[in-house]
N, C-alpha and C. Protein backbone atom coordinates (compact mmCIF):
# COMPACT_ATOMS: atom_id res chain seq x y z
N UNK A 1 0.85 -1.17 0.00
CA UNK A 1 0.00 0.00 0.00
C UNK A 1 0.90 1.24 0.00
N UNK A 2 0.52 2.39 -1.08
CA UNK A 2 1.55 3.26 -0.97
C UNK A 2 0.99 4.51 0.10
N UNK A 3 1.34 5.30 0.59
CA UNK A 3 1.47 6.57 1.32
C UNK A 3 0.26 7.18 1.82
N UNK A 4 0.07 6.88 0.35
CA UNK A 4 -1.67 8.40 -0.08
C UNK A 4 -2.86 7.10 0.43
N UNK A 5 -2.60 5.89 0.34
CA UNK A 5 -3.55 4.98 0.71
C UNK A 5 -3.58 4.96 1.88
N UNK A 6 -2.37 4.70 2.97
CA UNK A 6 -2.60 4.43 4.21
C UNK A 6 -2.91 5.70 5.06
N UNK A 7 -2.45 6.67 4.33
CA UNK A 7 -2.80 8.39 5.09
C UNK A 7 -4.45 8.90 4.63
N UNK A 8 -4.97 8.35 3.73
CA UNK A 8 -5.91 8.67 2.64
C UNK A 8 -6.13 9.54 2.55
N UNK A 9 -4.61 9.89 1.78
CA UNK A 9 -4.38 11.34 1.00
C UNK A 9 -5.72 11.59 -0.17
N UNK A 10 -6.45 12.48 -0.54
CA UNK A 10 -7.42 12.67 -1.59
C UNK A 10 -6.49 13.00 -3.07
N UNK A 11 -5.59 14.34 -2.52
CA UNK A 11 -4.89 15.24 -3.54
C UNK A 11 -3.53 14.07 -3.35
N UNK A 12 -2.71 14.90 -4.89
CA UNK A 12 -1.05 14.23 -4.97
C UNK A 12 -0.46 14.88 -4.17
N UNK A 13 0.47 14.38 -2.98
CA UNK A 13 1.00 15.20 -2.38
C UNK A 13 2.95 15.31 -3.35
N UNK A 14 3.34 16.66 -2.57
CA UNK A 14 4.55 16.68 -3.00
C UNK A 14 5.54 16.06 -2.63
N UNK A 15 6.49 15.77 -3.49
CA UNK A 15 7.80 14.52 -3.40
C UNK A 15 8.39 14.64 -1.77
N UNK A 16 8.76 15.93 -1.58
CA UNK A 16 9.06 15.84 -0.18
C UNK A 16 8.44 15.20 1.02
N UNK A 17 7.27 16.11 0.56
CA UNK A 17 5.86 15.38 1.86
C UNK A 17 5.67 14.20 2.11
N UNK A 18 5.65 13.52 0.57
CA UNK A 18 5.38 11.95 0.66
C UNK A 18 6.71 11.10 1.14
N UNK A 19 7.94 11.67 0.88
CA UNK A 19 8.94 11.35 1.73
C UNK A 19 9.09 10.91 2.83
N UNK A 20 8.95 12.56 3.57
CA UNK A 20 8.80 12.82 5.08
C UNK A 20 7.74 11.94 5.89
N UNK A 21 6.49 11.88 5.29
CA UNK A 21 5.60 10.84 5.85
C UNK A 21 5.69 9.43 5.69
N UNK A 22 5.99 9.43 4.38
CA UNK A 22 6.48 7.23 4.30
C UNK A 22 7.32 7.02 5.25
N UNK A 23 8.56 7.83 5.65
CA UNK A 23 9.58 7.77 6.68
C UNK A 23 9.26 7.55 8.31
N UNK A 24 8.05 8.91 8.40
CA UNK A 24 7.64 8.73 9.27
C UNK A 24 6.24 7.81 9.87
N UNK A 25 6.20 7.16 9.14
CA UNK A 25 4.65 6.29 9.20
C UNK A 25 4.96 4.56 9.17
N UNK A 26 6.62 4.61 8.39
CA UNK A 26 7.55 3.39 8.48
C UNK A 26 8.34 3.57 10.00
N UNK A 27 8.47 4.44 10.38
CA UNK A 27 9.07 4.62 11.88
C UNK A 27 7.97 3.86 12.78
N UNK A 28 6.82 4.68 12.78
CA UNK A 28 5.76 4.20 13.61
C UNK A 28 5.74 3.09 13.52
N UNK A 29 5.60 2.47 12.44
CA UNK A 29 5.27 0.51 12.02
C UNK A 29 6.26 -0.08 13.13
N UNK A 30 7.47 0.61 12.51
CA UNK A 30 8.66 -0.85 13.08
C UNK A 30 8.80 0.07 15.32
N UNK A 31 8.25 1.18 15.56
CA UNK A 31 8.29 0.75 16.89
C UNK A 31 7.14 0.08 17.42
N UNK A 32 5.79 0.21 16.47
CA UNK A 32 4.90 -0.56 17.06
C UNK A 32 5.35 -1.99 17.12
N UNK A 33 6.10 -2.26 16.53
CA UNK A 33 6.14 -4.19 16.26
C UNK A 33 7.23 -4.57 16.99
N UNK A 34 8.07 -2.99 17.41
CA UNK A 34 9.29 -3.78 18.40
C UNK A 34 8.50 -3.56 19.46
N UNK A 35 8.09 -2.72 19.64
CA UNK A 35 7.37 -2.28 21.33
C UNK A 35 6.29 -3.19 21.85
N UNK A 36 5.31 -3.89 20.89
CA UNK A 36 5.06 -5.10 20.83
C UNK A 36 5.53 -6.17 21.33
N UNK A 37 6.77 -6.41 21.08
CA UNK A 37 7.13 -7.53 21.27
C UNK A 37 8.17 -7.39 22.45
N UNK A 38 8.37 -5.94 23.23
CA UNK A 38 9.08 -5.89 24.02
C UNK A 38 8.07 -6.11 25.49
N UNK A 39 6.83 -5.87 24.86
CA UNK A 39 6.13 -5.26 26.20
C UNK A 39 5.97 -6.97 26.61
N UNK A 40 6.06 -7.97 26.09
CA UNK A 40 5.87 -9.58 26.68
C UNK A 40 7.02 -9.27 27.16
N UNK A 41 8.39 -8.67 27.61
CA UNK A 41 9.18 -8.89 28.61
C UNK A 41 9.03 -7.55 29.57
N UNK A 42 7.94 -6.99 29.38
CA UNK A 42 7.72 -5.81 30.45
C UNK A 42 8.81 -4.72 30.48
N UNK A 43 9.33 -3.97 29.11
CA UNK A 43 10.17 -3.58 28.54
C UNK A 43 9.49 -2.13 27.91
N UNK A 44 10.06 -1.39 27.73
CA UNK A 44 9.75 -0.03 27.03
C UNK A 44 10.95 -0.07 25.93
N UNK A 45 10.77 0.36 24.43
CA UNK A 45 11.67 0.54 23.59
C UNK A 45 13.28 1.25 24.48
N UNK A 46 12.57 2.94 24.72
CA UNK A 46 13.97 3.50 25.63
C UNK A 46 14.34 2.39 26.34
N UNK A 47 13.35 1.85 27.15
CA UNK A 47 14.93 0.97 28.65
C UNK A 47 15.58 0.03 27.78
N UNK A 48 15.07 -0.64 27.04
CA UNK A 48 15.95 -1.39 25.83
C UNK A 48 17.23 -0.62 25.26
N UNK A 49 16.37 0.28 24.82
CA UNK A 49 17.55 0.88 24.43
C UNK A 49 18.92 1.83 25.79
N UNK A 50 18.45 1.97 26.53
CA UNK A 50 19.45 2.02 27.94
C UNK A 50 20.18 1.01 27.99
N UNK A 51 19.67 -0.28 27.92
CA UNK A 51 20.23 -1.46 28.41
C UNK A 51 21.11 -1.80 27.58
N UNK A 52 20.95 -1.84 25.96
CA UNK A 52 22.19 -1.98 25.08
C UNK A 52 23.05 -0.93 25.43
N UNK A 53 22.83 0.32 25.23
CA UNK A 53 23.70 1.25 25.09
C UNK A 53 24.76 0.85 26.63
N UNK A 54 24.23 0.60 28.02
CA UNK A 54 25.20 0.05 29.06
C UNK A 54 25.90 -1.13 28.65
N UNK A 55 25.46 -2.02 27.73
CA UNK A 55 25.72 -3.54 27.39
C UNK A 55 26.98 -2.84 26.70
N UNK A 56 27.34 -2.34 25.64
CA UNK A 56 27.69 -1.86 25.08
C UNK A 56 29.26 -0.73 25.05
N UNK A 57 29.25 0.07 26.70
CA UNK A 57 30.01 -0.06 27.42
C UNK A 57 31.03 -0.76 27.52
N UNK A 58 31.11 -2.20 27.68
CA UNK A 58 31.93 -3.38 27.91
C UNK A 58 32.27 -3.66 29.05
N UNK A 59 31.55 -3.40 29.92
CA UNK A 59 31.38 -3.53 31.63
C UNK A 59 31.98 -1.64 32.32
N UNK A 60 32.77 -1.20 31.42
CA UNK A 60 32.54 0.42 32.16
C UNK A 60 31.70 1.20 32.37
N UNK A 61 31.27 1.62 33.52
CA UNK A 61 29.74 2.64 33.73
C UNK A 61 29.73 3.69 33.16
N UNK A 62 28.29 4.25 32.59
CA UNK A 62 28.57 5.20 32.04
C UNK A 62 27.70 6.53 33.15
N UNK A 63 27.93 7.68 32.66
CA UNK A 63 26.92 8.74 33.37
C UNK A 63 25.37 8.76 32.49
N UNK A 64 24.83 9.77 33.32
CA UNK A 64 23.70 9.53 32.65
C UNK A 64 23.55 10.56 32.00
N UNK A 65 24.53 11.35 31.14
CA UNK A 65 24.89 12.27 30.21
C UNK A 65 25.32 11.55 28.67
N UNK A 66 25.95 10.53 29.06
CA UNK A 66 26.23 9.78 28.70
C UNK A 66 25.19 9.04 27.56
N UNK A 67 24.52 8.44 28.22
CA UNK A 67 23.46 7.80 28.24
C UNK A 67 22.56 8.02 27.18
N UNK A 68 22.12 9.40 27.84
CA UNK A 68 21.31 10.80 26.77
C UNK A 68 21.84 11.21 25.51
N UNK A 69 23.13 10.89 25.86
CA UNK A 69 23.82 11.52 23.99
C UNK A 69 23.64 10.20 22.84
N UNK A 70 23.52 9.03 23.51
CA UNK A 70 23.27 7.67 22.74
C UNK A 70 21.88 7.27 22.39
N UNK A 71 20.83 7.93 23.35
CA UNK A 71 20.05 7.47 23.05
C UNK A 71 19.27 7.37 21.58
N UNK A 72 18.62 6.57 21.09
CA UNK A 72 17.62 6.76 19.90
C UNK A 72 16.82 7.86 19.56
N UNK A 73 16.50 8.48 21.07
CA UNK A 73 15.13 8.99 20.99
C UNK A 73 15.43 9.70 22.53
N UNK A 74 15.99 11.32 22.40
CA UNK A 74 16.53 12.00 22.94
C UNK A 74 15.73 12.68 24.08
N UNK A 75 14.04 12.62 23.81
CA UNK A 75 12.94 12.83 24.28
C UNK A 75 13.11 12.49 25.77
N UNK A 76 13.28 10.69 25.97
CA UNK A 76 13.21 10.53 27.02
C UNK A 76 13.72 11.07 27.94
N UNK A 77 13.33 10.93 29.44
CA UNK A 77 13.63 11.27 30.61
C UNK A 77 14.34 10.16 30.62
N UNK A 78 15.97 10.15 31.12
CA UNK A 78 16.70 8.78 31.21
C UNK A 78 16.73 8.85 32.67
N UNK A 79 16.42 10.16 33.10
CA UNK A 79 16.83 9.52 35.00
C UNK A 79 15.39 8.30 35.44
N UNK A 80 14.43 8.87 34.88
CA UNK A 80 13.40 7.88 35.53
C UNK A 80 12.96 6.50 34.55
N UNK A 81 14.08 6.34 33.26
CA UNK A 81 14.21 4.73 32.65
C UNK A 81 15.18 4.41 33.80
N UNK A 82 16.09 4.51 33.87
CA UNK A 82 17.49 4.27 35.15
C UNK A 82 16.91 3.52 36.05
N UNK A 83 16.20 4.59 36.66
CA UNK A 83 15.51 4.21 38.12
C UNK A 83 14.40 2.94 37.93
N UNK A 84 13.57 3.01 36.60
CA UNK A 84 12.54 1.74 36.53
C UNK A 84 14.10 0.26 36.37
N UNK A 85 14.74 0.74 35.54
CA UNK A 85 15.61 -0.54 35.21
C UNK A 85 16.43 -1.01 36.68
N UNK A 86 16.74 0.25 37.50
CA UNK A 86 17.30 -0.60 38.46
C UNK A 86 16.50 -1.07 39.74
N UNK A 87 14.67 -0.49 39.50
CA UNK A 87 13.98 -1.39 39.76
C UNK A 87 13.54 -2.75 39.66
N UNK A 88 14.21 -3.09 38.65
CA UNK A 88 14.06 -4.63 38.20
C UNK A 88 15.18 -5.44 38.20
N UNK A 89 16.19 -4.93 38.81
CA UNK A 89 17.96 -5.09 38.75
C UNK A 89 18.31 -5.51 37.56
N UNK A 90 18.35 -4.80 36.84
CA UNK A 90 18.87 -4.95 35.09
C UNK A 90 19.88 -3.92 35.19
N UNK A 91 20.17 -2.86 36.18
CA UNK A 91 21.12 -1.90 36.33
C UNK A 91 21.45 -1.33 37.71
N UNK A 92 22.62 -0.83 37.67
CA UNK A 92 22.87 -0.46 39.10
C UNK A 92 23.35 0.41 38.76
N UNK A 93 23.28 1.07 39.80
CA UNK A 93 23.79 3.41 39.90
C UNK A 93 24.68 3.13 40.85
N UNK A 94 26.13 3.79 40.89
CA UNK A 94 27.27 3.91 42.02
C UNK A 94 27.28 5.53 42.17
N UNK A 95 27.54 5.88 43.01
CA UNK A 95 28.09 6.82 43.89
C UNK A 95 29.47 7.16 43.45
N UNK A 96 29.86 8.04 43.01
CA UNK A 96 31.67 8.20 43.13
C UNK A 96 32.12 8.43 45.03
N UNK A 97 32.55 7.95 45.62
CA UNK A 97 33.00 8.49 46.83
C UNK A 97 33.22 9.67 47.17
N UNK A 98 34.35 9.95 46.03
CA UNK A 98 35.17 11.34 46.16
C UNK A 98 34.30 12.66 45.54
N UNK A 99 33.33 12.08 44.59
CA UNK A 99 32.85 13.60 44.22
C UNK A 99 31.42 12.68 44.41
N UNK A 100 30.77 13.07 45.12
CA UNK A 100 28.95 13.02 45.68
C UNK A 100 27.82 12.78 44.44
N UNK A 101 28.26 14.11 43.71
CA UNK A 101 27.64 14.42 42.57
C UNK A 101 27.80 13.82 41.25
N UNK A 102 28.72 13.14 41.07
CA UNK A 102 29.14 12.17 40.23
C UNK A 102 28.82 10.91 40.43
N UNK A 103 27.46 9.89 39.16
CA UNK A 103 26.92 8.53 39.68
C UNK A 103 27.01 8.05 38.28
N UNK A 104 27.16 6.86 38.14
CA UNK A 104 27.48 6.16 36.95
C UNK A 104 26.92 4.76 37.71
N UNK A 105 26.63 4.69 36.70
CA UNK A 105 25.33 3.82 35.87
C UNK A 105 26.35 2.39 35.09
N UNK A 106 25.55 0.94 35.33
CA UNK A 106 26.10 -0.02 34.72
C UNK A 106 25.26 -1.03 34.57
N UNK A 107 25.40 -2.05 33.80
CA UNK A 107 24.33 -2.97 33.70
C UNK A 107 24.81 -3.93 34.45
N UNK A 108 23.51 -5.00 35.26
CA UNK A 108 24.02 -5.44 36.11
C UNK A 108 24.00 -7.06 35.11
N UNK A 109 24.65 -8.56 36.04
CA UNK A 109 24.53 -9.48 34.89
C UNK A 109 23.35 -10.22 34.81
N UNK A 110 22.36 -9.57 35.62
CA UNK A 110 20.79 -9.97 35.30
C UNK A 110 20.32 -9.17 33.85
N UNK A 111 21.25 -8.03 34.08
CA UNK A 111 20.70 -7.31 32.73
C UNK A 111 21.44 -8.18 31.63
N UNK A 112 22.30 -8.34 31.35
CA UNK A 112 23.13 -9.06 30.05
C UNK A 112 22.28 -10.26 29.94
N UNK A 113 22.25 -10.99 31.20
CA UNK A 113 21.13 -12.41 30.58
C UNK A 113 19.94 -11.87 30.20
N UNK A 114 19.25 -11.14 30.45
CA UNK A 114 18.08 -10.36 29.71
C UNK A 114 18.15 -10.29 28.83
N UNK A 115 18.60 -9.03 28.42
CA UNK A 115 19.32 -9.10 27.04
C UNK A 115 19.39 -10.37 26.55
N UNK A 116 20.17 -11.43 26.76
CA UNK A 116 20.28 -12.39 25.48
C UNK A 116 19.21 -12.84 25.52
N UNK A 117 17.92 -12.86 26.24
CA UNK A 117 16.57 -13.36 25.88
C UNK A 117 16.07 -12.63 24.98
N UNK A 118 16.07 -11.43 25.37
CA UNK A 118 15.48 -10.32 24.35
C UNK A 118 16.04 -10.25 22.63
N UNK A 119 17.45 -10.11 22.82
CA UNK A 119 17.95 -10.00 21.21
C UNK A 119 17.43 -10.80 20.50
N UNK A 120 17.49 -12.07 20.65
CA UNK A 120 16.94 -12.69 19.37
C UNK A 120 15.33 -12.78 19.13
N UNK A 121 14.71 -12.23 19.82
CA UNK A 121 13.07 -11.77 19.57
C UNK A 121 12.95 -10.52 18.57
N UNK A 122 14.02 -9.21 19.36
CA UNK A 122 14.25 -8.22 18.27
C UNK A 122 15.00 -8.50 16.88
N UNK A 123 16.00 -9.27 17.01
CA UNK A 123 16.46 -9.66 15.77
C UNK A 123 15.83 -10.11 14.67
N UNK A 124 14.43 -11.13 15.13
CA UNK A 124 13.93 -12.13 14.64
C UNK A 124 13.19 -11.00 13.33
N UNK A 125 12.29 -10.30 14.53
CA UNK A 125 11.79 -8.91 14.09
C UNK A 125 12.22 -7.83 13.08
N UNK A 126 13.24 -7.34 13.34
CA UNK A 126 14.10 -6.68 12.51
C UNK A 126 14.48 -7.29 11.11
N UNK A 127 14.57 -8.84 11.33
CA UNK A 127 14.76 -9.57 10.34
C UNK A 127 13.60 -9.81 9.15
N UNK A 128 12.94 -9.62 9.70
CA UNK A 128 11.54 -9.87 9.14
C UNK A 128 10.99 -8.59 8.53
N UNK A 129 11.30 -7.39 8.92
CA UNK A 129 10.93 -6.38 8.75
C UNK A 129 11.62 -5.67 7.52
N UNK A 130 12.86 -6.37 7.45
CA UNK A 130 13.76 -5.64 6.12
C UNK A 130 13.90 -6.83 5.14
N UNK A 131 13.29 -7.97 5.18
CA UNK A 131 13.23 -9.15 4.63
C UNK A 131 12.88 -8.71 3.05
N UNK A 132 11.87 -8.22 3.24
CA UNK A 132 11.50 -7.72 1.70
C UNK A 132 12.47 -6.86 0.80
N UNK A 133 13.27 -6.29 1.35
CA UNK A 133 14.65 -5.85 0.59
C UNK A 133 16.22 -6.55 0.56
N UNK A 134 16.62 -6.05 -0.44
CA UNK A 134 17.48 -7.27 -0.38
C UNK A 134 19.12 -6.32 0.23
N UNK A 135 19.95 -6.23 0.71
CA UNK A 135 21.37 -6.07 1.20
C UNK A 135 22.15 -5.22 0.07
N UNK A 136 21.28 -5.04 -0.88
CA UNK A 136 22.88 -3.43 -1.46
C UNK A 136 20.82 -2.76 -1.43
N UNK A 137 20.09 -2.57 -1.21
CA UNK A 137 18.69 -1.64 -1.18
C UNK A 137 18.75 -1.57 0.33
N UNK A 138 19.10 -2.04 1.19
CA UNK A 138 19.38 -1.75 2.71
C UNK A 138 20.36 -0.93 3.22
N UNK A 139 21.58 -1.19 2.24
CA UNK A 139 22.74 -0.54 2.26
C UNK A 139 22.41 1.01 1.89
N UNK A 140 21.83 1.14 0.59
CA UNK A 140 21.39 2.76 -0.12
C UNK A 140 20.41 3.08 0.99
N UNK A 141 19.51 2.41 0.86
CA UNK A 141 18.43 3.24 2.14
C UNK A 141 19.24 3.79 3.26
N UNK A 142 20.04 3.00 3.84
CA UNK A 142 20.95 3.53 5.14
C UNK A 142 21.77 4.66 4.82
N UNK A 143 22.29 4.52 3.48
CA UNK A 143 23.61 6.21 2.89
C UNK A 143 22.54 7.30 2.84
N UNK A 144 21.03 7.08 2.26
CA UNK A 144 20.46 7.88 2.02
C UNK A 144 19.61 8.76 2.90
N UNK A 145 18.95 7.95 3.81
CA UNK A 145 18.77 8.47 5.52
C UNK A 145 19.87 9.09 6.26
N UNK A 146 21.11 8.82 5.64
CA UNK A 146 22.43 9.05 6.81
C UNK A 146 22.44 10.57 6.29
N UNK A 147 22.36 10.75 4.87
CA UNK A 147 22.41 12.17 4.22
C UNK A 147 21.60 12.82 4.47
N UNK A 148 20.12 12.34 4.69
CA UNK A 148 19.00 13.16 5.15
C UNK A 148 19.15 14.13 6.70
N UNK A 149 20.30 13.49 7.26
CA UNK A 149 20.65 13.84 8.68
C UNK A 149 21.86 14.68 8.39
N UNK A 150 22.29 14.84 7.43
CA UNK A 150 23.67 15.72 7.60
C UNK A 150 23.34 16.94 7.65
């Protein structure tokens, strides 16, 4: 279904517009179907995405400045994903001793075994989702989004 069908555009819209909206209406799809499939592990896209970005780390903590500059989706409040994740011990917050004000953030190894439950559900997903294109049309789509951001 193209653009003007699923928006039920009446008029032709312009090349840009229809751009900007296929982009953004293909965004919506693929977080509904990850967020979907995150919420059977009682998961929010952001804390997922917290949890790689600490995974990711390689066991060094990061701040939660840190955190915010990686995220996907800059929107969120990361102090109160933090606090739900280390509600569920998927993460732990330290204290620096010497400076009070300084706390860094790490995933704990309940979080990493999580994680490996989770990845291959998202993978499966992701897999499925770009299935219909083939690996040099994945490749251009990615140079061509990357340019849309420069």
């Amino acid at each position: 279904m193209n653009i003007e069908e699923t928006i039920k555009a009446t008029n032709k819209l312009p090349e840009s517009r229809r751009l900007i909206l296929n982009i953004l209406v293909t965004a919506n799809h693929i977080n509904d179907r990850i967020g979907e499939a995150l919420k059977g592990f009682d998961l929010s896209i952001p804390q997922f995405n917290v949890l790689r970005i600490l995974r990711g780390q390689k066991g060094k903590p990061a701040n939660l400045s840190t955190i915010q500059e990686r995220m996907v989706s800059r929107m969120s409040n990361t102090t109160r994903l933090v606090d739900k994740l280390i509600a569920k011990g998927l993460v732990e917050r330290v204290t620096c001793e010497a400076n009070r004000r300084k706390v860094e953030i790490s995933i704990t190894k309940k979080g990493l075994k999580f994680l490996q439950e989770v990845d291959p559900v998202i993978d499966n997903i992701e897999t499925e989702i770009t299935s219909r294109i083939n690996s040099e049309e994945n490749e251009l789509i990615n140079e061509k989004l990357n340019e849309l951001r420069a």
